[in-house]
Protein backbone atom coordinates (compact mmCIF):
# COMPACT_ATOMS: atom_id res chain seq x y z
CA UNK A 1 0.00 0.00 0.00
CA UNK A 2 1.65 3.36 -0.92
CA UNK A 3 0.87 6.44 1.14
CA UNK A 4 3.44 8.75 0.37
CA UNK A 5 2.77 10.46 -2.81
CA UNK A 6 6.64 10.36 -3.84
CA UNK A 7 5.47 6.47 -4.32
CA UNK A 8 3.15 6.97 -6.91
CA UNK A 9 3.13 10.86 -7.97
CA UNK A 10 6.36 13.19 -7.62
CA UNK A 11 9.91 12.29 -8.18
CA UNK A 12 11.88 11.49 -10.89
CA UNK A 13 13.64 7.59 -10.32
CA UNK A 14 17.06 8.10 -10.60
CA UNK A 15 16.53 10.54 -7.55
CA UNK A 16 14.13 7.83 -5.65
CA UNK A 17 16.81 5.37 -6.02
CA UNK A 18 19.67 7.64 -4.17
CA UNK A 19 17.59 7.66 -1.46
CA UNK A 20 15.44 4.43 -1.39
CA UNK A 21 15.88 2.14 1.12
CA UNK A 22 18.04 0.05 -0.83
CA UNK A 23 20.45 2.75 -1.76
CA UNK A 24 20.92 3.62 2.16
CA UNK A 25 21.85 -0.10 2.45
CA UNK A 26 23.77 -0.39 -1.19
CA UNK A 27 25.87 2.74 0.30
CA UNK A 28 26.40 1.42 3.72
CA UNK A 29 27.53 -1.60 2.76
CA UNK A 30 30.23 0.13 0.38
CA UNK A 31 31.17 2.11 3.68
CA UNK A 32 31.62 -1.12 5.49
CA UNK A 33 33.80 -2.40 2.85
CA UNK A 34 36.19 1.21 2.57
CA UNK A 35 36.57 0.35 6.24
CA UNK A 36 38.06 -3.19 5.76
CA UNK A 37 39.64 -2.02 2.82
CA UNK A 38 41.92 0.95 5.31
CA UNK A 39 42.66 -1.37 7.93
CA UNK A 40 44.12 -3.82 5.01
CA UNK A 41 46.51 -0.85 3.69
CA UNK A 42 46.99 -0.44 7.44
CA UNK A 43 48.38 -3.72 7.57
CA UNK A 44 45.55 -4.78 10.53
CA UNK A 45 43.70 -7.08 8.16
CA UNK A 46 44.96 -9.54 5.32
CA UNK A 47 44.31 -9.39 1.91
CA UNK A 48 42.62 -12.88 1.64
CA UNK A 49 39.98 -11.27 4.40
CA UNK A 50 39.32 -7.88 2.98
CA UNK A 51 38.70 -9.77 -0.42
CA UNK A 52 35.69 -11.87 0.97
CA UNK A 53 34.41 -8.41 2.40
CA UNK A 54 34.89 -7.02 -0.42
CA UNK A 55 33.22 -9.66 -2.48
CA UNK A 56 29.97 -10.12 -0.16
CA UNK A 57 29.64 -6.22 0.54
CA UNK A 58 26.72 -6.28 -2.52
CA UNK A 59 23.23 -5.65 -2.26
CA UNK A 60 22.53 -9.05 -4.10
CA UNK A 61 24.30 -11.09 -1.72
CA UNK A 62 23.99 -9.20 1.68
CA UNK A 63 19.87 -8.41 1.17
CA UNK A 64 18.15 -5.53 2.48
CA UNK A 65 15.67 -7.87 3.53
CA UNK A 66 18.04 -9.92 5.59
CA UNK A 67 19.12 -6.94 7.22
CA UNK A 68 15.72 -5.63 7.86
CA UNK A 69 14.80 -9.55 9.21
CA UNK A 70 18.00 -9.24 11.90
CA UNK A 71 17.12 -5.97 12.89
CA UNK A 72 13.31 -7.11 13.72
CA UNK A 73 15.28 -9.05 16.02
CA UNK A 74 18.42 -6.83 17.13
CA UNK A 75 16.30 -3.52 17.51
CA UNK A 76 19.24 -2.10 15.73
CA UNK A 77 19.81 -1.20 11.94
CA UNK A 78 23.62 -1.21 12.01
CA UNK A 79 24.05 -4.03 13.96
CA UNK A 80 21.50 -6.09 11.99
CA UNK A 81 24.03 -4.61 8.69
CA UNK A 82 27.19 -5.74 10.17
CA UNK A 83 25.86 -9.17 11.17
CA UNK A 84 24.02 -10.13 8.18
CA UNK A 85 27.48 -9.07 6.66
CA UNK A 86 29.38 -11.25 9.20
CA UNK A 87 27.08 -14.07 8.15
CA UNK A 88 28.47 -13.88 4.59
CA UNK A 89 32.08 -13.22 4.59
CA UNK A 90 32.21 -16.21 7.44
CA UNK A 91 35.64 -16.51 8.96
CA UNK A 92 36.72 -13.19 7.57
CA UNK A 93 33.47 -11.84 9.25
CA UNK A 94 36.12 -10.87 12.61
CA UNK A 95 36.77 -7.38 10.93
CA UNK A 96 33.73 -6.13 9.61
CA UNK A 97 32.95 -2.66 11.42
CA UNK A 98 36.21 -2.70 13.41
CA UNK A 99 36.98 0.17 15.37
CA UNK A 100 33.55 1.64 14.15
CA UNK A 101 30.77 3.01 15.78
CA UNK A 102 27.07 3.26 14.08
CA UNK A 103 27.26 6.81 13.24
CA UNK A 104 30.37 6.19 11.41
CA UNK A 105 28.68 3.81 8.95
CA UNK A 106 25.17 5.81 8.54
CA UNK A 107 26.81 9.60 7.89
CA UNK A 108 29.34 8.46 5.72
CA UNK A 109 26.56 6.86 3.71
CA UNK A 110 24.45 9.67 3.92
CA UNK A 111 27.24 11.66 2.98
CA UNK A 112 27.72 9.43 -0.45
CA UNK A 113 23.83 10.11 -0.82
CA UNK A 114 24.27 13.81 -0.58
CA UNK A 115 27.20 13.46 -3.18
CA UNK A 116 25.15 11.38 -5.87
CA UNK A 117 21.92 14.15 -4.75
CA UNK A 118 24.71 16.77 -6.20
CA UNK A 119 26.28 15.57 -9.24
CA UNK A 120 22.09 15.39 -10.58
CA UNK A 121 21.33 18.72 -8.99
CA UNK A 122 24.16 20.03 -10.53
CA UNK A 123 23.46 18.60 -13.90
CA UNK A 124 19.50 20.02 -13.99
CA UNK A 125 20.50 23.53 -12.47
CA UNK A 126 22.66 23.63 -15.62
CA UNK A 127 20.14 22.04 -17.75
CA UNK A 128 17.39 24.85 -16.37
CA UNK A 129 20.01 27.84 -17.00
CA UNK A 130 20.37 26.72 -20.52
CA UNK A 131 16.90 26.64 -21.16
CA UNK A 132 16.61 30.18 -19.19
CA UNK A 133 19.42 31.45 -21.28
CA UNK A 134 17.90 30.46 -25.09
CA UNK A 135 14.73 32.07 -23.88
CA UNK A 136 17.07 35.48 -22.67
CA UNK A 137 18.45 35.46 -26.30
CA UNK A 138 15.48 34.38 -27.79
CA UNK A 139 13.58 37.54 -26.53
CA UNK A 140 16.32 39.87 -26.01
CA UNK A 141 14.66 42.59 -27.04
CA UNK A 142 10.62 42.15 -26.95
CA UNK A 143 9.36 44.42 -25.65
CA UNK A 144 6.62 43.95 -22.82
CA UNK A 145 5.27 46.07 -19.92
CA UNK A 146 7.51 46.50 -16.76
CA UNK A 147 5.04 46.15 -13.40
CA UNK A 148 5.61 47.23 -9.84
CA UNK A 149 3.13 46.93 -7.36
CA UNK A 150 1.26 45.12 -9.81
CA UNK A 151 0.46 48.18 -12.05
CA UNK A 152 1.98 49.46 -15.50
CA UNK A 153 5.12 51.01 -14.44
CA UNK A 154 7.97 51.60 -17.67
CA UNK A 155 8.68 49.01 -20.62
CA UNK A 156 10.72 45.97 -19.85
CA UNK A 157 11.91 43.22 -22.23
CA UNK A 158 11.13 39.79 -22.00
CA UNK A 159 14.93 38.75 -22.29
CA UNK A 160 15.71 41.55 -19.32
CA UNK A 161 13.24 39.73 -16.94
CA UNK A 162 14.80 36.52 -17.84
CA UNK A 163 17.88 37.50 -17.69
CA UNK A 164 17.52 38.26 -13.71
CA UNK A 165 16.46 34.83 -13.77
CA UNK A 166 19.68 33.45 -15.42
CA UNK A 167 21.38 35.72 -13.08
CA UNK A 168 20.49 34.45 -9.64
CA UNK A 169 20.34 30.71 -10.19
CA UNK A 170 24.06 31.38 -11.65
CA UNK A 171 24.40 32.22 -8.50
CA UNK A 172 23.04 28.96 -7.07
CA UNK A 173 25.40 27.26 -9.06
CA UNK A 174 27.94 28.49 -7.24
CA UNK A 175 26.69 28.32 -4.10
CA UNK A 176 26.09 24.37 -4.87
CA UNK A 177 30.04 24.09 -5.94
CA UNK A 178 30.76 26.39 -2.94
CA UNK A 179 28.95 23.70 -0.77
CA UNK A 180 29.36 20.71 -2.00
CA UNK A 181 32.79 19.74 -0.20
CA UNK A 182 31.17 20.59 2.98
CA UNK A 183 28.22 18.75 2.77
CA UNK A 184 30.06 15.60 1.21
CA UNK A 185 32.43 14.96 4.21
CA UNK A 186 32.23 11.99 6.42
CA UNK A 187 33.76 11.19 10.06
CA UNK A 188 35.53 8.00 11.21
CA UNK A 189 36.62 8.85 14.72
CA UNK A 190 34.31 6.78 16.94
CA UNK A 191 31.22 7.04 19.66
CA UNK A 192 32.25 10.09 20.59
CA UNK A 193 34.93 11.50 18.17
CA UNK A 194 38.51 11.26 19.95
CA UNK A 195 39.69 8.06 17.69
CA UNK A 196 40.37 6.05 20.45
CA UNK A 197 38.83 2.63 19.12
CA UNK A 198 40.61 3.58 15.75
CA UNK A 199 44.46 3.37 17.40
CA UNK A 200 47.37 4.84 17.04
CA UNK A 201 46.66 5.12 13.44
CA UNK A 202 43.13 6.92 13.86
CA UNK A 203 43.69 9.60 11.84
CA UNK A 204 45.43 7.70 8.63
CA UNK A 205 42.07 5.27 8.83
CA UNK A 206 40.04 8.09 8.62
CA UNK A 207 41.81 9.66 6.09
CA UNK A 208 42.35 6.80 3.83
CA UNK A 209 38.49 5.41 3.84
CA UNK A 210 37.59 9.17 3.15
CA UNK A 211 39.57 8.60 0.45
CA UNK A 212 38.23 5.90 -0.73
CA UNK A 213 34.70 6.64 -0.98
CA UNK A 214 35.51 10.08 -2.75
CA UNK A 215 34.50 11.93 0.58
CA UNK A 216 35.85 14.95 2.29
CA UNK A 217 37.10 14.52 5.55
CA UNK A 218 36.43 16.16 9.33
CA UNK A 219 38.59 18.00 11.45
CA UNK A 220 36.60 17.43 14.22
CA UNK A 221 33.62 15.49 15.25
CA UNK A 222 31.08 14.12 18.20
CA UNK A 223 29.48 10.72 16.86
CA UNK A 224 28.12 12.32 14.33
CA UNK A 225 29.08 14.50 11.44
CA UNK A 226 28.54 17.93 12.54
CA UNK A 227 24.10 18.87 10.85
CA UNK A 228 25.29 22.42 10.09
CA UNK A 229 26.69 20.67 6.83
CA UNK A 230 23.18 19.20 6.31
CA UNK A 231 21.50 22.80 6.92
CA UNK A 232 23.87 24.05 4.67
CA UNK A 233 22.60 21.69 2.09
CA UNK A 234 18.97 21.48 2.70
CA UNK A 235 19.16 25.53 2.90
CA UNK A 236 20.43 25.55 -0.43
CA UNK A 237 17.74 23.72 -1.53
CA UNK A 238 15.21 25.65 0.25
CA UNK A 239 16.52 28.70 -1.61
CA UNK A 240 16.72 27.31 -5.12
CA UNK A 241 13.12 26.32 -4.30
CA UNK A 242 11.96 29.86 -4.05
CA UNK A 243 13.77 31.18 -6.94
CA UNK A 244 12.06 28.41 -8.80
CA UNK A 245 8.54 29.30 -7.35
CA UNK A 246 9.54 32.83 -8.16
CA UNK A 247 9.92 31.72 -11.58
CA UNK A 248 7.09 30.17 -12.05
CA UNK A 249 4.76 32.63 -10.52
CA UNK A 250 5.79 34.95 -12.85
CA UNK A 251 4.93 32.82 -15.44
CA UNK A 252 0.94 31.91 -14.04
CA UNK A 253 0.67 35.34 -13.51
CA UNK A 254 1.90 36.38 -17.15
CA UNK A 255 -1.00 33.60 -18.47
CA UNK A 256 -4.19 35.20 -16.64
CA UNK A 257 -6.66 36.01 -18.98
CA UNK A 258 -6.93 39.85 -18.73
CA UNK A 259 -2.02 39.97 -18.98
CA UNK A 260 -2.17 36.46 -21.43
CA UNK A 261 1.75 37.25 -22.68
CA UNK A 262 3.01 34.00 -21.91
CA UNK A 263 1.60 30.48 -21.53
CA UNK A 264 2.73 27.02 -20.64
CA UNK A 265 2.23 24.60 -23.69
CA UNK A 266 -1.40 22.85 -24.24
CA UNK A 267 -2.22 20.01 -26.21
CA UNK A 268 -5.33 21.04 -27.93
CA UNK A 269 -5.81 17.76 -29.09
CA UNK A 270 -6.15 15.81 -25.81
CA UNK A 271 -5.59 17.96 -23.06
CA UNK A 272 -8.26 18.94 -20.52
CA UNK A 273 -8.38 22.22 -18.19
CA UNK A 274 -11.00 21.40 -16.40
CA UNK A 275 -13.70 18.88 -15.61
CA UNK A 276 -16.64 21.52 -16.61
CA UNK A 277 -15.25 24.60 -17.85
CA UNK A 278 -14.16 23.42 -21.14
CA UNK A 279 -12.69 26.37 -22.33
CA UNK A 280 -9.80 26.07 -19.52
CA UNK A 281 -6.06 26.22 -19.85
CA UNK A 282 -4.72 26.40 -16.95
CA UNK A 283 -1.09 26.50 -15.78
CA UNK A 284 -1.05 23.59 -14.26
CA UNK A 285 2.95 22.38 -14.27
CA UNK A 286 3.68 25.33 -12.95
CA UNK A 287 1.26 25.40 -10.12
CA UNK A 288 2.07 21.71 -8.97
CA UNK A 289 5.88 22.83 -8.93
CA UNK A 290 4.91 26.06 -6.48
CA UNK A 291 3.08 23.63 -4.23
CA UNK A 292 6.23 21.28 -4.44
CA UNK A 293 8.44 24.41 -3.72
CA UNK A 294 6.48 24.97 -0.11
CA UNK A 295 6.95 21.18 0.64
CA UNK A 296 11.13 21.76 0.35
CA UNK A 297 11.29 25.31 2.51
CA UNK A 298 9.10 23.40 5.14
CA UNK A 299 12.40 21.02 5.67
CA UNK A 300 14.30 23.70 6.76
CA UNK A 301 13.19 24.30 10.26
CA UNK A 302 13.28 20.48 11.51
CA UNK A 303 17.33 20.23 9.36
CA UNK A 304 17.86 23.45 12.14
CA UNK A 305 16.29 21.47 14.72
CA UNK A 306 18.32 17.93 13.66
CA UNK A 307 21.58 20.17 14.71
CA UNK A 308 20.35 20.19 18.42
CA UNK A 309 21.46 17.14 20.10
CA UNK A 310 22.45 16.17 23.23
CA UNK A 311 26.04 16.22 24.23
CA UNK A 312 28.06 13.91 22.05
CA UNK A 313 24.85 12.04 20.54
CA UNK A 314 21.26 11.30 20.91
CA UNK A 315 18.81 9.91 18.31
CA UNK A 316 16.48 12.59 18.04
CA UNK A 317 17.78 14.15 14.42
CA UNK A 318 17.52 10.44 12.86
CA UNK A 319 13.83 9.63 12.05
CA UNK A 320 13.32 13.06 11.10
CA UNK A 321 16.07 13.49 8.46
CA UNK A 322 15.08 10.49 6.62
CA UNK A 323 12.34 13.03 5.16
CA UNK A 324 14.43 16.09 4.91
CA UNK A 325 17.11 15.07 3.04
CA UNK A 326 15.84 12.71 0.96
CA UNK A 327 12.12 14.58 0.34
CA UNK A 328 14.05 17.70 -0.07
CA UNK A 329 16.52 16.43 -3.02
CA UNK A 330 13.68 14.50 -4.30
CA UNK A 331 10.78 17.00 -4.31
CA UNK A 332 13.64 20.00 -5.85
CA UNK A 333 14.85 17.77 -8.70
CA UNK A 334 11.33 17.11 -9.73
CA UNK A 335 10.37 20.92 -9.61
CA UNK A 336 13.65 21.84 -11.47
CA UNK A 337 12.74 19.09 -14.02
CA UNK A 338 9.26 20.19 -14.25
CA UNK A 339 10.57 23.99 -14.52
CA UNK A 340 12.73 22.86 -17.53
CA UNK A 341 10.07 21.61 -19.55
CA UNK A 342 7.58 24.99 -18.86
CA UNK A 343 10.28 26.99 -20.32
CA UNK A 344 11.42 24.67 -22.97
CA UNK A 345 7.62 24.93 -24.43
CA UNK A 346 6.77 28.04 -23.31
CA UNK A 347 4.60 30.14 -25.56
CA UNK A 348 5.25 34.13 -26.21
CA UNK A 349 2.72 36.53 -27.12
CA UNK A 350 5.45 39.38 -28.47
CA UNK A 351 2.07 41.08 -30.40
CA UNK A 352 -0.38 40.95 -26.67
CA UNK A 353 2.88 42.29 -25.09
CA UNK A 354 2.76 45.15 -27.31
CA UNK A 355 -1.50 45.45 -27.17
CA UNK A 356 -0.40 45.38 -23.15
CA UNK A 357 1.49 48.21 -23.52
CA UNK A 358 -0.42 50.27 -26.24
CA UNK A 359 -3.40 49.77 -23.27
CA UNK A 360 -1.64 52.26 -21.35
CA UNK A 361 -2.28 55.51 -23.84
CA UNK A 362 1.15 56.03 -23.59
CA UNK A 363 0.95 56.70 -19.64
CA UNK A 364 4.55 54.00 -19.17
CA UNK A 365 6.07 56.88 -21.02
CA UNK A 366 5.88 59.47 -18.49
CA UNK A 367 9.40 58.83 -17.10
CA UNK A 368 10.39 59.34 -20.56
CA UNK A 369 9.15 62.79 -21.05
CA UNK A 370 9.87 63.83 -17.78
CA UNK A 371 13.64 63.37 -17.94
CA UNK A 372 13.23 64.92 -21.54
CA UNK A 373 12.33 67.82 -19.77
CA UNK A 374 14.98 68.05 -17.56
CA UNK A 375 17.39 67.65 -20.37
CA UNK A 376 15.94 70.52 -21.59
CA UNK A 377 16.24 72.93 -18.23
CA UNK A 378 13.30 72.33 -16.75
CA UNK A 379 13.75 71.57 -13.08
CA UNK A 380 13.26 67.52 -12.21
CA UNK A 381 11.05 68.64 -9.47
CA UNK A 382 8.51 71.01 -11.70
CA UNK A 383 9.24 68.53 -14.29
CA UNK A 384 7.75 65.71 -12.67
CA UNK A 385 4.83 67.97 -11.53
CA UNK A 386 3.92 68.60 -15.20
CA UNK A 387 3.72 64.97 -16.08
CA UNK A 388 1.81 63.55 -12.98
CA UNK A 389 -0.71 66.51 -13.49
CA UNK A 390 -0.58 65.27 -17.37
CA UNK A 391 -1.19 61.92 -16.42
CA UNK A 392 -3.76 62.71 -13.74
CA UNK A 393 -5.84 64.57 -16.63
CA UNK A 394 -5.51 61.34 -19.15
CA UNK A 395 -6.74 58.98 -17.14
CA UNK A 396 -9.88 61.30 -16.32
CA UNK A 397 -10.46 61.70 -19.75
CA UNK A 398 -9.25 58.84 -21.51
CA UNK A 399 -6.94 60.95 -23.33
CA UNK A 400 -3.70 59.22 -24.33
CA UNK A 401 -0.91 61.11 -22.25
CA UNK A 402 0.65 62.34 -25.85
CA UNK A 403 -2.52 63.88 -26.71
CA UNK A 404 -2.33 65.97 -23.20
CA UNK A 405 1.01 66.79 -23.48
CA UNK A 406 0.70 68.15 -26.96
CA UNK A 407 -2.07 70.34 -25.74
CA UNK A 408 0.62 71.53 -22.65
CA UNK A 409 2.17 74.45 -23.72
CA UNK A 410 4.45 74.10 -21.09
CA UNK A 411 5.31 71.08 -22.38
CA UNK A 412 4.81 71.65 -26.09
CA UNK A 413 6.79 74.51 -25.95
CA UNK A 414 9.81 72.55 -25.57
CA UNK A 415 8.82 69.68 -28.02
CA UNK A 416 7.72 69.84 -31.80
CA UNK A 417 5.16 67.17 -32.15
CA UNK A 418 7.50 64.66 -34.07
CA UNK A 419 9.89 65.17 -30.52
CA UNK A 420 7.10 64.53 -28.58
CA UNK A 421 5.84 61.91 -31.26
CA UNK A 422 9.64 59.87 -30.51
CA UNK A 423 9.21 60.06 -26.69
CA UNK A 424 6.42 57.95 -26.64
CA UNK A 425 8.20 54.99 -28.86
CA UNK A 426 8.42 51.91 -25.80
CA UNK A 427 11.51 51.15 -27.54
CA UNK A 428 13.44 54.43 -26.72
CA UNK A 429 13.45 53.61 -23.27
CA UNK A 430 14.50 50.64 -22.30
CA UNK A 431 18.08 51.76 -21.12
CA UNK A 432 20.79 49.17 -21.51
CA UNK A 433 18.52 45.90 -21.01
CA UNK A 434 20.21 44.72 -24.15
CA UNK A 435 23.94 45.01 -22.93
CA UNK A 436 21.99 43.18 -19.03
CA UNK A 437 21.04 40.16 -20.98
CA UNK A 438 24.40 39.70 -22.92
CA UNK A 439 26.04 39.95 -19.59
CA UNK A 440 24.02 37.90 -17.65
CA UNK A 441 23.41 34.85 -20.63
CA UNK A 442 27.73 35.13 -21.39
CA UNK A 443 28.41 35.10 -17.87
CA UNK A 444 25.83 32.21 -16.91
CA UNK A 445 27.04 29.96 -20.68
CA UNK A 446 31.00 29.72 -18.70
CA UNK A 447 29.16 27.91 -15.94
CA UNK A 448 27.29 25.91 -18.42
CA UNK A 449 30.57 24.65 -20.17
């Protein structure tokens, strides 16, 4: 029976495997065997021995299911590991999990989790900034209305909005390279960190099963791996999730009916927007990732909570963060997947982004004139004064703000009408959006290489 709706509904597989059940135990057994493997090149166990570990330390011979079956038994998940492990190798069982303690096992496996959970995360961040950067290109200079405050403010381009977008998860990226040592490092010291069951050669073990497993290792540790790596990490993710929601709010608020500039992709042919109102087509990718998006910020408070333990150790942090990290990672690669494919199809409406604009009666110009103005003498202050009393008097009348201004002899004393005619062009005022999005999309593509 499945009740978690990452069973049957969200998550892409290659991310369900990381963290499945079997690859916590496929990855804990490999940490076993790195363990076996240091104490050989320590010279504490033979060859012959650390072969038969080596060769029973797989999922197909030591079973999940024979763990789980010891541990109904034990009352104890790593024990129940290193027994059904012991029961395998047979004589060369004597140095499985030497010098180990529990935590050494489990956050060294976690910590290959969190690696794998990286090199994908890494791969669709770039995938999504690719998209995000064709689509900055693309639209470079479409121009569309600029909002604030949810009203008409100057003209924007398309590729300028997007380009902000390319912009900050850049900046993700490099937070996730920034990160990613410190959130891939494992411990080896012990129950309570000093390296006392390890010997005199503590350290070198450490070092050299670290090593081994492609894993970065501690200065200093309690039993466990120190969770401000893991808020680090689940942070991240929290934050990328918002950028994405960000994203894609935009992009359900650009498709309401009355704005309709851009749309996610609809199959006319067989898709359905709504179980009576047959006309529908709704957003719907986009909304399911925003709902996602809440479901990974959520994980940050109980990863800051998971960092509170008692003295060296307690088992408070465990249940919980088998759902933050592994519902976090999961839940964020299926938004950035999902955010991939709104953008790859996305429809633009250049010609409503102009009807948009030409709604205004040239009010978005206003800036325009004003600084015109200035440019000509007139004071910014009384400047401004003439064009909100302008605009003031077009929206009464329904006027376009040219129209007013023309009839201004303040103001049409300093412009002929074909002056006054070129201020109100969306296109002469859109700064140096072009020059943004170059920067932004050539900056973003030496990430992408």
């Amino acid at each position: 029976m499945s009740v978690s709706p990452l069973d049957y509904r969200y998550g892409r597989d290659e991310a369900k495997h990381i963290w499945s059940r079997e690859g916590r135990h496929t990855r804990q057994l490999e940490v076993e065997r790195a363990l076996v493997w240091a104490h050989c090149q320590l010279g504490r166990v033979t060859v012959e021995d650390y072969d038969k570990v080596a060769d029973i330390a797989d999922p197909g011979i030591v079973t999940a299911d024979r763990v789980d079956e010891i541990e109904a038994e034990t009352k104890h998940d790593i024990m129940a590991l290193t027994k059904a492990m012991a029961e395998a190798a047979g004589d060369a069982g004597w140095c499985i999990h030497l010098g180990a303690t529990s935590n050494d096992i489990v956050d060294s496996a976690v910590a290959l989790q969190i690696k794998d959970s990286i090199v994908m995360q890494r791969d669709a961040l770039k995938q999504l900034m690719g998209t995000m950067c064709e689509i900055a290109e693309r639209e470079r200079d479409t121009v569309m209305l600029g909002r604030t405050h949810g009203q008409a403010a100057v003209p924007i381009t398309f590729g300028l909005k997007v380009a902000v977008w390319v912009d900050e998860f850049s900046r993700h990226l490099e937070r996730l390279e920034e990160l990613a040592s410190r959130a891939t490092t494992g411990k080896f010291l012990g129950a309570v960190g000093t390296g006392a069951a390890q010997g005199d050669q503590a350290f070198e073990l450490q070092s050299l099963i670290m090593g081994e497993l492609g894993l970065g290792t501690p200065v200093a540790t309690t039993q466990v791996v120190g969770r401000d790596r893991y808020i680090e990490w689940v942070g991240w993710m929290a934050n990328v999730a918002t950028s994405v929601e960000k994203v894609l709010q935009e992009v359900r608020n650009l498709q309401r009916t009355e704005i309709a500039e851009v749309a996610e992709a609809f199959d006319t042919d067989k898709q359905v927007g709504s179980s009576t109102m047959a006309h529908k087509r709704n957003p719907i990718t986009s909304e399911n990732a925003c709902g996602l998006a809440r479901i990974v910020r959520s994980m940050i408070v109980p990863s800051y909570e998971n960092a509170l333990l008692w003295h060296e150790r307690d088992l408070a942090n465990s249940s919980a963060e088998r759902f933050t990290l592994s519902h976090s990672m999961i839940l964020l690669d299926d938004i950035l997947a999902k955010t991939d494919r709104v953008l790859s199809n996305l429809v633009v409406d250049s010609s409503r982004m102009r009807a948009n604009i030409d709604s205004q009666k040239g009010l978005v110009m206003a800036e325009k004139v004003m600084l015109a103005l200035v440019d000509r003498g007139v004071a910014r202050d009384k400047a401004h004064e003439m064009l909100r009393e302008a605009s003031m008097v077009a929206l009464s009348s329904g006027d376009t703000l040219e129209a007013v201004c023309a009839k201004d002899s303040g103001i049409s004393s300093i412009f002929d009408s074909s002056e006054l005619s070129d201020l109100f062009r969306p296109e002469g005022h859109l700064g140096h959006s072009g020059r943004i999005v170059d920067e932004a999309v050539a900056r973003a593509r030496t990430m992408l290489d």
